[in-house]
Protein backbone atom coordinates (compact mmCIF):
# COMPACT_ATOMS: atom_id res chain seq x y z
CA UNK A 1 8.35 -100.33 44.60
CA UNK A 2 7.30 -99.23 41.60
CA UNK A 3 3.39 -100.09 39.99
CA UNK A 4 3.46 -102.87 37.92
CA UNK A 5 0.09 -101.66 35.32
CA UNK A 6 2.89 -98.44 34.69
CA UNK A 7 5.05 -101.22 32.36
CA UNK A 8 2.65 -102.45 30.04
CA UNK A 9 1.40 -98.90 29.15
CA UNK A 10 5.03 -98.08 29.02
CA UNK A 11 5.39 -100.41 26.53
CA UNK A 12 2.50 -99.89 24.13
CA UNK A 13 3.28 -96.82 23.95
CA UNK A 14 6.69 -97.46 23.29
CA UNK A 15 5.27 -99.90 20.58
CA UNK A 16 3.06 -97.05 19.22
CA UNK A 17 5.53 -94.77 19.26
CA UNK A 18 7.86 -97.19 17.07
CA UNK A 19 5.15 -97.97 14.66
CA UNK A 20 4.49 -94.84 13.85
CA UNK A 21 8.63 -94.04 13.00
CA UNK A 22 8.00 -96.88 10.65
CA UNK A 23 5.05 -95.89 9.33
CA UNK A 24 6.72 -92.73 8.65
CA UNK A 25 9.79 -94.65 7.02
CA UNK A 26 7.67 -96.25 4.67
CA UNK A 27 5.71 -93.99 4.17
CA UNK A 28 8.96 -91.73 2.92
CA UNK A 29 9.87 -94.99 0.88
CA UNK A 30 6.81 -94.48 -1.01
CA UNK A 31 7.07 -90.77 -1.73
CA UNK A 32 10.89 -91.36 -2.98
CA UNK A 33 9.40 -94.27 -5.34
CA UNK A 34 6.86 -92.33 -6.75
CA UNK A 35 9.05 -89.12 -8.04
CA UNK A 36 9.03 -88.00 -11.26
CA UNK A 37 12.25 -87.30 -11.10
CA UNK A 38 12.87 -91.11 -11.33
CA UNK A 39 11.88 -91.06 -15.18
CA UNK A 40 14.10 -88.41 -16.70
CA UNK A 41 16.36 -90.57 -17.86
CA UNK A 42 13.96 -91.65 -20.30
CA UNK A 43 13.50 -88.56 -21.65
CA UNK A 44 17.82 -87.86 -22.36
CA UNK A 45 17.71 -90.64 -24.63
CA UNK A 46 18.82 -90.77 -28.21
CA UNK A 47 15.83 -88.75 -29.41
CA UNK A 48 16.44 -86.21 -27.49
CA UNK A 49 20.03 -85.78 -27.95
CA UNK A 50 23.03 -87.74 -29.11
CA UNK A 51 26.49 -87.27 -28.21
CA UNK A 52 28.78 -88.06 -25.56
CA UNK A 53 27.46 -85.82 -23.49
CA UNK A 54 23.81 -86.89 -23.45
CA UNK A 55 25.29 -90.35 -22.98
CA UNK A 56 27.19 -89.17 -19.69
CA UNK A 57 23.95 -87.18 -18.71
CA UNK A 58 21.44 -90.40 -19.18
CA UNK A 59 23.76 -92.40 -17.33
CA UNK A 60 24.57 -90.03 -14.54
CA UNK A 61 20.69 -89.79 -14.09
CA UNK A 62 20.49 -93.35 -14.38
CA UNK A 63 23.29 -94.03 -11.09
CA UNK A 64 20.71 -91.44 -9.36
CA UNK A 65 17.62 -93.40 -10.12
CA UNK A 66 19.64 -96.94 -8.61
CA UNK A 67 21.01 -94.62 -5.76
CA UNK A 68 17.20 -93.13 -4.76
CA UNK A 69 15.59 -96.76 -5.10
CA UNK A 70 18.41 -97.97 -2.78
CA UNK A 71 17.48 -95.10 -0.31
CA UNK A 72 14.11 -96.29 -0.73
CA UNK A 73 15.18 -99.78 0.29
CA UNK A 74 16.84 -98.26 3.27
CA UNK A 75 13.83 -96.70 4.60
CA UNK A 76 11.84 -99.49 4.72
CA UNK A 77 14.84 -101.72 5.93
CA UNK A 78 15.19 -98.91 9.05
CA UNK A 79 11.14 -99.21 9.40
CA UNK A 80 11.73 -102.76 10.03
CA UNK A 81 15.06 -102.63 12.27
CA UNK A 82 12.65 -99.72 14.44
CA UNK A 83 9.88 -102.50 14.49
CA UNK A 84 11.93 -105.11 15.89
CA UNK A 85 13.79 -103.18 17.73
CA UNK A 86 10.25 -101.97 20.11
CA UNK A 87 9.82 -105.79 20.37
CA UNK A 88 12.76 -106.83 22.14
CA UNK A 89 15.31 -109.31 21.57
């Protein structure tokens, strides 16, 4: 027979152990929002350059920019899922 105090510390530390993954997930979120690299586009603007080129360029950094943010998203969609997931159905 197994001692029943051994599930309830199982289990917090199960539920630490997932709130710190999601912790980390956001935390990743954050970083990814905050790059620099997420404002280049504004700098391959008309001003810069003009042309079909620098057209193609802004908008190819542009689709980046949507495609990080949606990563971003992700992450803190997965923190959540890893969350729930510790607490049962």
């Amino acid at each position: 027979m197994s001692d029943p105090s051994a599930q309830p510390l199982a289990t917090a530390s199960a539920l630490a152990a997932a709130s710190a993954r999601a912790g980390e997930l956001r935390r990743l979120a954050a970083q990814v929002e905050a790059l620099r690299l997420l404002d280049l586009h504004r700098w391959a603007g008309d001003e810069v350059w003009i042309g079909p080129v620098a057209w193609q360029c802004r908008e190819q950094l542009l689709a980046h920019r949507r495609l990080l943010l949606f990563a971003a998203d992700g992450l803190r969609a997965a923190a959540r899922r890893v969350e729930q997931g510790a607490l049962g159905p």
